[in-house]
C-alpha atoms as a PDB file:
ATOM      1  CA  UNK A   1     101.472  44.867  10.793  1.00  0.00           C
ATOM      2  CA  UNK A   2      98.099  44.612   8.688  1.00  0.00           C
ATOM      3  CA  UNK A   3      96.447  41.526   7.893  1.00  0.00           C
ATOM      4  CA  UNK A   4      96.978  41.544   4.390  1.00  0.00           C
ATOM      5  CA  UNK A   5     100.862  41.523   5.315  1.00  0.00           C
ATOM      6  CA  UNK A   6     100.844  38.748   7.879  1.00  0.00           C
ATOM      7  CA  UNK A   7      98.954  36.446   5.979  1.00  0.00           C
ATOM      8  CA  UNK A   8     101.537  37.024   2.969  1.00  0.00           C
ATOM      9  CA  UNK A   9     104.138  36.237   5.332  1.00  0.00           C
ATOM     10  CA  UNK A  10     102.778  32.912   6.703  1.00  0.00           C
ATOM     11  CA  UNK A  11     102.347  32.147   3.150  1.00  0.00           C
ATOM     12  CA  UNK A  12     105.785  32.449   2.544  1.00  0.00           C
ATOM     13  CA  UNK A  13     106.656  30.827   5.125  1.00  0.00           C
ATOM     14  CA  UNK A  14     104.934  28.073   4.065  1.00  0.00           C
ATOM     15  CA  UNK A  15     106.329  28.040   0.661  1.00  0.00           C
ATOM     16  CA  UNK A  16     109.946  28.447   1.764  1.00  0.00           C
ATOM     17  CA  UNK A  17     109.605  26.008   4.116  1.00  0.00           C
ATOM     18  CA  UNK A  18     111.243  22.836   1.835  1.00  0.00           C
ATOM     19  CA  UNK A  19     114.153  25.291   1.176  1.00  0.00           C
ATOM     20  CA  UNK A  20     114.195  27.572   3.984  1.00  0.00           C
ATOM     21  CA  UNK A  21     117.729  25.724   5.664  1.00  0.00           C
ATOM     22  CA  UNK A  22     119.332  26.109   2.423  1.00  0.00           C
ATOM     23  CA  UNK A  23     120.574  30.194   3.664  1.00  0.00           C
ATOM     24  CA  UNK A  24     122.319  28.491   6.467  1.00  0.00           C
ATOM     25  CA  UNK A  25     125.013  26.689   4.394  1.00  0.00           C
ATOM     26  CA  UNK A  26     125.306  30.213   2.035  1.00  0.00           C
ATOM     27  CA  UNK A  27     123.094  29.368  -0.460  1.00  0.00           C
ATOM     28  CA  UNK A  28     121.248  31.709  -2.489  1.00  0.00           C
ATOM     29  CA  UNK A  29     122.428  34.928  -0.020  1.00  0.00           C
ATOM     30  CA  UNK A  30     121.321  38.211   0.713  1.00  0.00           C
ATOM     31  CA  UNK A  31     125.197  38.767   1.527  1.00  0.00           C
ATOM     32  CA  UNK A  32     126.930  37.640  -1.563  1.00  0.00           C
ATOM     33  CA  UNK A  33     129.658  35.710   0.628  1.00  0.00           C
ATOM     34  CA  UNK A  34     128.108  32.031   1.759  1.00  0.00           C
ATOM     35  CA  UNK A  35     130.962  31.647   4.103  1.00  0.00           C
ATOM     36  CA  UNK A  36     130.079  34.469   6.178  1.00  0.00           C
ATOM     37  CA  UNK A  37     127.213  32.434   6.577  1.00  0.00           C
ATOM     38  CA  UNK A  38     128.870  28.892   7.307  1.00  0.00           C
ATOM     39  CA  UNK A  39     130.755  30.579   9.886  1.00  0.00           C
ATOM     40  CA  UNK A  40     128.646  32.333  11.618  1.00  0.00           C
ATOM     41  CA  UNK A  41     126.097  29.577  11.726  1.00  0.00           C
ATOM     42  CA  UNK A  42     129.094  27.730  13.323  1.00  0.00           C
ATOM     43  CA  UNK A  43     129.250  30.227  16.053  1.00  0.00           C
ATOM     44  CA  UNK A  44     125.557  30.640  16.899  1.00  0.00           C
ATOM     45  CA  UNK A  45     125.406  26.601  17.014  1.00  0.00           C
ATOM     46  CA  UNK A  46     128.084  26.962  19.908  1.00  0.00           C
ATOM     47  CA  UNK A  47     125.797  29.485  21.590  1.00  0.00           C
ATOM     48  CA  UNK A  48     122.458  27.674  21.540  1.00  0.00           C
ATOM     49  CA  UNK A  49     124.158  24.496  22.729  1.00  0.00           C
ATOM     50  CA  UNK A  50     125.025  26.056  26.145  1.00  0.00           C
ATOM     51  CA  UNK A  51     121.840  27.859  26.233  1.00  0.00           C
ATOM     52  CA  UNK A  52     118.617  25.922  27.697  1.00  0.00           C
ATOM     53  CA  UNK A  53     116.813  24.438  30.791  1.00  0.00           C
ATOM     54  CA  UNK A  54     113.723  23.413  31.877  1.00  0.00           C
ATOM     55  CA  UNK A  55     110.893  24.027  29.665  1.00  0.00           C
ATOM     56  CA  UNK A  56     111.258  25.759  26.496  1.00  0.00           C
ATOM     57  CA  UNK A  57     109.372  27.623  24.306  1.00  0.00           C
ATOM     58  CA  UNK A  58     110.700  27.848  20.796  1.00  0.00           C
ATOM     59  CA  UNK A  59     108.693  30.887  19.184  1.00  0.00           C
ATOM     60  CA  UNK A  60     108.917  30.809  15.777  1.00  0.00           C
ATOM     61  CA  UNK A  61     110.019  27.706  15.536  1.00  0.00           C
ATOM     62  CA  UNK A  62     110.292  26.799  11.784  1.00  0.00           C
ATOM     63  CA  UNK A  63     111.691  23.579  10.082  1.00  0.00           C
ATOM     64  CA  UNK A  64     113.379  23.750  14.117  1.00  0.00           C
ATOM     65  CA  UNK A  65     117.281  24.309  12.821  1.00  0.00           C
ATOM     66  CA  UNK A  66     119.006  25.412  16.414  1.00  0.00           C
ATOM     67  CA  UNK A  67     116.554  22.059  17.906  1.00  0.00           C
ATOM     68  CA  UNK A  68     120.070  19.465  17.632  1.00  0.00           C
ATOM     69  CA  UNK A  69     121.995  22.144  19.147  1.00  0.00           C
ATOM     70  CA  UNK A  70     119.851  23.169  22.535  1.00  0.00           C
ATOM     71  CA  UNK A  71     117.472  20.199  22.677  1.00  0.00           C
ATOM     72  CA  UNK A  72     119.716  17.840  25.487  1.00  0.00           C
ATOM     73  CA  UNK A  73     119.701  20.755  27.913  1.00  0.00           C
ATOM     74  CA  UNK A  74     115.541  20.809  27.985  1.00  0.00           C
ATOM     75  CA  UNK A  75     112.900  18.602  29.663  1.00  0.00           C
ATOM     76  CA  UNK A  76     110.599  19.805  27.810  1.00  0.00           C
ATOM     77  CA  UNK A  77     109.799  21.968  24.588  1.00  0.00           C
ATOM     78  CA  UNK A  78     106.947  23.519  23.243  1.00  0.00           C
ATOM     79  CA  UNK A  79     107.372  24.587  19.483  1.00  0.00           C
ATOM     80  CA  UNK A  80     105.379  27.402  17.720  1.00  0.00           C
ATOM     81  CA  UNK A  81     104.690  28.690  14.590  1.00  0.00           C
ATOM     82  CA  UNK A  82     102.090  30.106  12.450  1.00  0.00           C
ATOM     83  CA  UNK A  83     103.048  28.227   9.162  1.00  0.00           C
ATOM     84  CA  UNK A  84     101.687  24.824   8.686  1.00  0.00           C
ATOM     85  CA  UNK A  85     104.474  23.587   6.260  1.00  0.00           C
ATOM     86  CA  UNK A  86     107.175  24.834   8.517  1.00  0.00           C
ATOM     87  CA  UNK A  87     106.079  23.128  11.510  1.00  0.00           C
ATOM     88  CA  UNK A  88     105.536  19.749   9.472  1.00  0.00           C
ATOM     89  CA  UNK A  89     109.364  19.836   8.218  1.00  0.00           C
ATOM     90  CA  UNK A  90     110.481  20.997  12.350  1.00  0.00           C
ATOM     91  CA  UNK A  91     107.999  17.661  12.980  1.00  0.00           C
ATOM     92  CA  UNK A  92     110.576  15.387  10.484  1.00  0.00           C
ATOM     93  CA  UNK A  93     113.543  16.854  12.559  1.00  0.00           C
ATOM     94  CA  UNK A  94     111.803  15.707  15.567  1.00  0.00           C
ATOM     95  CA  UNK A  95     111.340  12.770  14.560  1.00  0.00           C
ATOM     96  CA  UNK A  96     114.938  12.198  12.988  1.00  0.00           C
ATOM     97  CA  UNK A  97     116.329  13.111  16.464  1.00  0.00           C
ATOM     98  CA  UNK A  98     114.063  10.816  18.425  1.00  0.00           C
ATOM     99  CA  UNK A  99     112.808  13.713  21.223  1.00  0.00           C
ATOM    100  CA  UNK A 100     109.167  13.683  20.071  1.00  0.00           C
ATOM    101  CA  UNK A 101     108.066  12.395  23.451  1.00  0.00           C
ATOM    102  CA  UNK A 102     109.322  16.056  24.870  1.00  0.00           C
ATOM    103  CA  UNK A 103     108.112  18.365  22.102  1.00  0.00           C
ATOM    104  CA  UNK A 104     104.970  19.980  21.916  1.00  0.00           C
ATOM    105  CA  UNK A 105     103.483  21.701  18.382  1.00  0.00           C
ATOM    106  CA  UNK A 106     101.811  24.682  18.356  1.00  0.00           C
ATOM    107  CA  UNK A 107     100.433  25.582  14.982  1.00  0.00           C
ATOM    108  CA  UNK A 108      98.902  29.027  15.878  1.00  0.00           C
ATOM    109  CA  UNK A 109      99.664  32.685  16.362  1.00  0.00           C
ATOM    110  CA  UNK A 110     101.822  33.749  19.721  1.00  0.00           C
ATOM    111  CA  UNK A 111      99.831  36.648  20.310  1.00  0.00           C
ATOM    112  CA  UNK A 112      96.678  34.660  19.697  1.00  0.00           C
ATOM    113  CA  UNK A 113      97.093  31.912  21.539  1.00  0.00           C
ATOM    114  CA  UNK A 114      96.088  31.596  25.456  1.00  0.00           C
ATOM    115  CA  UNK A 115      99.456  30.957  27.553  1.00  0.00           C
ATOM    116  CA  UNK A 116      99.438  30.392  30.967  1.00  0.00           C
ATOM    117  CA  UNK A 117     101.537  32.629  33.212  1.00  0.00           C
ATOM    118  CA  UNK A 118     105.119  31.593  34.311  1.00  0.00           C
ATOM    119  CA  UNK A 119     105.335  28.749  32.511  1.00  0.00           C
ATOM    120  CA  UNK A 120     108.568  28.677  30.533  1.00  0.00           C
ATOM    121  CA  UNK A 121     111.990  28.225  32.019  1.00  0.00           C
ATOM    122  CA  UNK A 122     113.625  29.863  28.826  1.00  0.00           C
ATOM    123  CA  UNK A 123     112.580  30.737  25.084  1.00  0.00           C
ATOM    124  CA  UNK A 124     114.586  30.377  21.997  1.00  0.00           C
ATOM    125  CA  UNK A 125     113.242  33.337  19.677  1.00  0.00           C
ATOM    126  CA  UNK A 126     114.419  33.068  15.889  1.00  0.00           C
ATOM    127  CA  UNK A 127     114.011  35.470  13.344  1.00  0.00           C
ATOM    128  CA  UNK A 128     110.979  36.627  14.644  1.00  0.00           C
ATOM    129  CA  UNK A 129     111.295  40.207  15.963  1.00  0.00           C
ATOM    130  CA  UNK A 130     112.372  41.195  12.445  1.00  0.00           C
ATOM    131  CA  UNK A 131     109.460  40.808  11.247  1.00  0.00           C
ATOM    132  CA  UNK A 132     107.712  42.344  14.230  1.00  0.00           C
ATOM    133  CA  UNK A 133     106.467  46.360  13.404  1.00  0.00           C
ATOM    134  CA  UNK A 134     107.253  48.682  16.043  1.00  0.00           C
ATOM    135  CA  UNK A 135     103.932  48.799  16.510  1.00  0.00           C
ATOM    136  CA  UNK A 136     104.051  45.256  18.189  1.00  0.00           C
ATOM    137  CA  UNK A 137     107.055  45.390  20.139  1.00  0.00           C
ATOM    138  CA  UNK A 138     104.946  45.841  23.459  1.00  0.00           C
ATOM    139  CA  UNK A 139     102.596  43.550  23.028  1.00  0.00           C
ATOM    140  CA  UNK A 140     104.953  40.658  21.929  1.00  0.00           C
ATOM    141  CA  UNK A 141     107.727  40.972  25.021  1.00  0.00           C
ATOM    142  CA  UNK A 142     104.769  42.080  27.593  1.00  0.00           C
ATOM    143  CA  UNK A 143     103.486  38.408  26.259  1.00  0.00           C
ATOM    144  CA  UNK A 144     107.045  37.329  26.692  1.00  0.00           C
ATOM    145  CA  UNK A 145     107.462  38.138  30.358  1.00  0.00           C
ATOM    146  CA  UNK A 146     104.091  36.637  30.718  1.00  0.00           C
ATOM    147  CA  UNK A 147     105.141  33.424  30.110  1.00  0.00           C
ATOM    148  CA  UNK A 148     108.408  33.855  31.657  1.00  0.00           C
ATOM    149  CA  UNK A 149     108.813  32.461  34.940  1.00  0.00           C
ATOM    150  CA  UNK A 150     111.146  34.829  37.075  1.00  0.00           C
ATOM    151  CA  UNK A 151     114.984  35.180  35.747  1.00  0.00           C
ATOM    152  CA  UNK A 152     114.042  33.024  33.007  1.00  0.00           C
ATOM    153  CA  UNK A 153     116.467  33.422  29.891  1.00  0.00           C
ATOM    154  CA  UNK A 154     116.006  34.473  26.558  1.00  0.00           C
ATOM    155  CA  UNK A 155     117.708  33.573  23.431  1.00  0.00           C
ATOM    156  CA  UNK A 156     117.337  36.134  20.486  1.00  0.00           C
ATOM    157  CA  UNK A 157     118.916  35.024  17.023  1.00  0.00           C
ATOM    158  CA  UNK A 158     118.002  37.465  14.199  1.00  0.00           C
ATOM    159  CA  UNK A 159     119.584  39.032  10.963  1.00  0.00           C
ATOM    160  CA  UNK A 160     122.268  42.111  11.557  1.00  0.00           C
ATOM    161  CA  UNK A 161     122.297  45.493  10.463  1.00  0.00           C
ATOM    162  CA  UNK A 162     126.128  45.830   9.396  1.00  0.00           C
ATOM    163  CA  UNK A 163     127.431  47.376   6.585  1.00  0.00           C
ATOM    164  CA  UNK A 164     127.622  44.750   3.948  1.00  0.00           C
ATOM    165  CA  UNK A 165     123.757  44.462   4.642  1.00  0.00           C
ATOM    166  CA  UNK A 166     123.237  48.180   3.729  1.00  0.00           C
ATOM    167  CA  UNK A 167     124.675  47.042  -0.056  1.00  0.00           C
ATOM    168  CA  UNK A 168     121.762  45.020  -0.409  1.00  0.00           C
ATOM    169  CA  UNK A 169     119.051  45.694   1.795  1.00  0.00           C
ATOM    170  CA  UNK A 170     116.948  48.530   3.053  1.00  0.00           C
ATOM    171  CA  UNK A 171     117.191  48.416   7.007  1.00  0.00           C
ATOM    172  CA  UNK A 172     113.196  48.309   7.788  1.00  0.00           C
ATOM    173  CA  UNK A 173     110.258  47.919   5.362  1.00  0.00           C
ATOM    174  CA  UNK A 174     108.335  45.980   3.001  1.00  0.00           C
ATOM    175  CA  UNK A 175     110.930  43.464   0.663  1.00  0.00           C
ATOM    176  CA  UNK A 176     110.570  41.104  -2.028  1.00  0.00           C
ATOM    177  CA  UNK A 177     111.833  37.401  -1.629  1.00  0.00           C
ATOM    178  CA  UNK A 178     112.120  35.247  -4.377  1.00  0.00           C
ATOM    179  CA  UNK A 179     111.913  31.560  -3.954  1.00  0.00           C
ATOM    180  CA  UNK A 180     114.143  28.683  -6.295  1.00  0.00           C
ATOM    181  CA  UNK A 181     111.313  28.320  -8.524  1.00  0.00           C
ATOM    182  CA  UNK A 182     111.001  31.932  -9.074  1.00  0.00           C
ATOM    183  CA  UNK A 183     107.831  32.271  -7.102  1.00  0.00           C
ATOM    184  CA  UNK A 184     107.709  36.090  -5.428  1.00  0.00           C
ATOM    185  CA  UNK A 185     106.561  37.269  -1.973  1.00  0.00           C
ATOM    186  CA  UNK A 186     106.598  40.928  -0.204  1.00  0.00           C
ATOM    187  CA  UNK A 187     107.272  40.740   3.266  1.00  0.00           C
ATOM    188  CA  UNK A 188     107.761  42.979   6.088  1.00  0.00           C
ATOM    189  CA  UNK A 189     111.570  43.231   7.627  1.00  0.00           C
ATOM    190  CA  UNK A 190     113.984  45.293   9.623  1.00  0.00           C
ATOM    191  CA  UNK A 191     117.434  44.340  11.157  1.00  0.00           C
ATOM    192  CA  UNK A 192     119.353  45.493  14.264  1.00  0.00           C
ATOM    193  CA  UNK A 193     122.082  46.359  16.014  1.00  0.00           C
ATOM    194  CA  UNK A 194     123.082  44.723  19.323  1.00  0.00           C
ATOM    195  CA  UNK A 195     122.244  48.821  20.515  1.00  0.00           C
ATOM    196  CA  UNK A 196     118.768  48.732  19.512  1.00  0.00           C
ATOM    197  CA  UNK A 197     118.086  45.070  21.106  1.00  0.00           C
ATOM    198  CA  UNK A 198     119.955  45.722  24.083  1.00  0.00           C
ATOM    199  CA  UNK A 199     116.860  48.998  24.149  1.00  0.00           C
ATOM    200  CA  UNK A 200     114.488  46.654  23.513  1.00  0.00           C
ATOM    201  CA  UNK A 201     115.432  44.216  26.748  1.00  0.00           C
ATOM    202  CA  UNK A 202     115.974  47.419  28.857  1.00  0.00           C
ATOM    203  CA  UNK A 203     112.713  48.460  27.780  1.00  0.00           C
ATOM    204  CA  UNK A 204     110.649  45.684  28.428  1.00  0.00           C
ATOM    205  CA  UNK A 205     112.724  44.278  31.718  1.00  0.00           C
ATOM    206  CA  UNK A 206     115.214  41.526  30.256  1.00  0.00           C
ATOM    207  CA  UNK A 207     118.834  42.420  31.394  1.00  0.00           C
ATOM    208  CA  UNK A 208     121.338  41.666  28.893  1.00  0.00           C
ATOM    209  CA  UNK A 209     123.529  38.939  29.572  1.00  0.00           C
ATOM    210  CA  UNK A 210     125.581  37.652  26.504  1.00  0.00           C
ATOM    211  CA  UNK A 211     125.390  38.844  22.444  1.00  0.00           C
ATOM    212  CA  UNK A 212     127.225  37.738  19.680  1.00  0.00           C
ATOM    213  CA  UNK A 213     127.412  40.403  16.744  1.00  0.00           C
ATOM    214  CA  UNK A 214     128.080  38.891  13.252  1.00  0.00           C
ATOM    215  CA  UNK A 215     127.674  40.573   9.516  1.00  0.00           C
ATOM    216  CA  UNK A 216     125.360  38.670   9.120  1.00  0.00           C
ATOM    217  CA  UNK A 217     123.888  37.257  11.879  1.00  0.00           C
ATOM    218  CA  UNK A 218     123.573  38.061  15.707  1.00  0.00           C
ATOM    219  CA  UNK A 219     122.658  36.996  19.334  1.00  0.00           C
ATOM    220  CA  UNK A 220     120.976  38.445  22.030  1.00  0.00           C
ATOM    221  CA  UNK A 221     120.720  36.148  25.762  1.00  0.00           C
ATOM    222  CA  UNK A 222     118.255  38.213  28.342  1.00  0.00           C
ATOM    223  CA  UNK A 223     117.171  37.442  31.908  1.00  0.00           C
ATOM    224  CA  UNK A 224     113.808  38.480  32.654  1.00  0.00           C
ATOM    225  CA  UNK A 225     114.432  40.888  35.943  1.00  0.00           C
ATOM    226  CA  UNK A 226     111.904  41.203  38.609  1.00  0.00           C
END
């Protein structure tokens, strides 16, 4: 991804960030059905609650949504993401849920930042390989085993390609997204299958343990192999 395109990104990250939960309970869809979102929230909630130990890195953190749900199974938790705004609301939830003394912010890129090897028991990675160019695949889940200590697991929770998304969405490329006070942004996105992410862990080492395929939404848990 250019520069021009990640910093529009961050900026909209930072924009949406006040709003951004609102998809979650069906509002303002890409999917014209909001309980196809309700419901499949309710499914990946029941996921990320048994998933968890140790340390873990949240990468792409945001306003911190799935934190209620996987938070009691860490001892620690180290939250990052590029966009200010979002990382102040995921701060709030903290707060609101009384963990701050086991939460760590990072406000700074993943690929930027200087990690220390074998650190992380597991990572929780949310909508953040969608808007990850082919181009950046290997450098983001070489960085990912990296941090990995051996057989750690990781979480993947990102948008589907099924085909009520192909009625509304192209499935890789540059989009608009409009915010609720009409405010525009063009960002970079592409959704999956549970085919092409089980390639992706095969590719880069993870096994495949668990997935979850929704219309909208899906689930991918990996265990980094030797």
């Amino acid at each position: 991804m250019d520069h021009g395109l990640e910093q529009e990104l961050i900026a909209y990250y930072d924009a949406r960030a006040r709003e951004y939960d609102e998809v979650y309970s069906g509002k303002n869809p890409a999917i014209a059905e909001p309980e196809l979102y309700i419901k499949e929230v309710k499914e990946i909630a029941h996921i990320v609650s048994e998933f968890g130990s140790g340390h873990v890195v949240d990468i792409g953190c945001g306003t911190g949504f799935w934190l209620p749900y996987y938070a009691n199974n860490a001892s620690s938790i180290t939250l990052i993401d590029e966009s200010e705004i979002m990382l102040k609301v995921c701060e709030q939830r903290v707060r609101v849920l009384g963990i701050a003394d086991k939460c760590e912010f990072q406000n700074e890129s993943f690929y930027t930042k200087k990690w220390e090897r074998d650190r992380f028991d597991s990572a929780l990675i949310g909508f953040f390989v969608s808007h990850i160019s082919q181009e950046m695949e290997e450098r983001f889940f070489t960085t990912l085993r990296n941090i990995l200590r051996p057989h750690a697991r990781a979480l993947l929770i990102d948008s589907a390609w099924s085909e009520k998304r192909k009625l509304q969405r192209a499935k890789e490329g540059i989009q608009e997204r409009i915010l609720n006070n009409g405010r525009t942004f063009k960002i970079y996105k592409r959704y999956f299958t549970l085919q092409e992410i089980e390639g992706l862990y095969n590719k880069y080492n993870f096994n495949m343990v668990s997935s979850y395929m929704g219309t909208v939404f899906l689930t991918a848990s990996g265990e980094k192999s030797e």
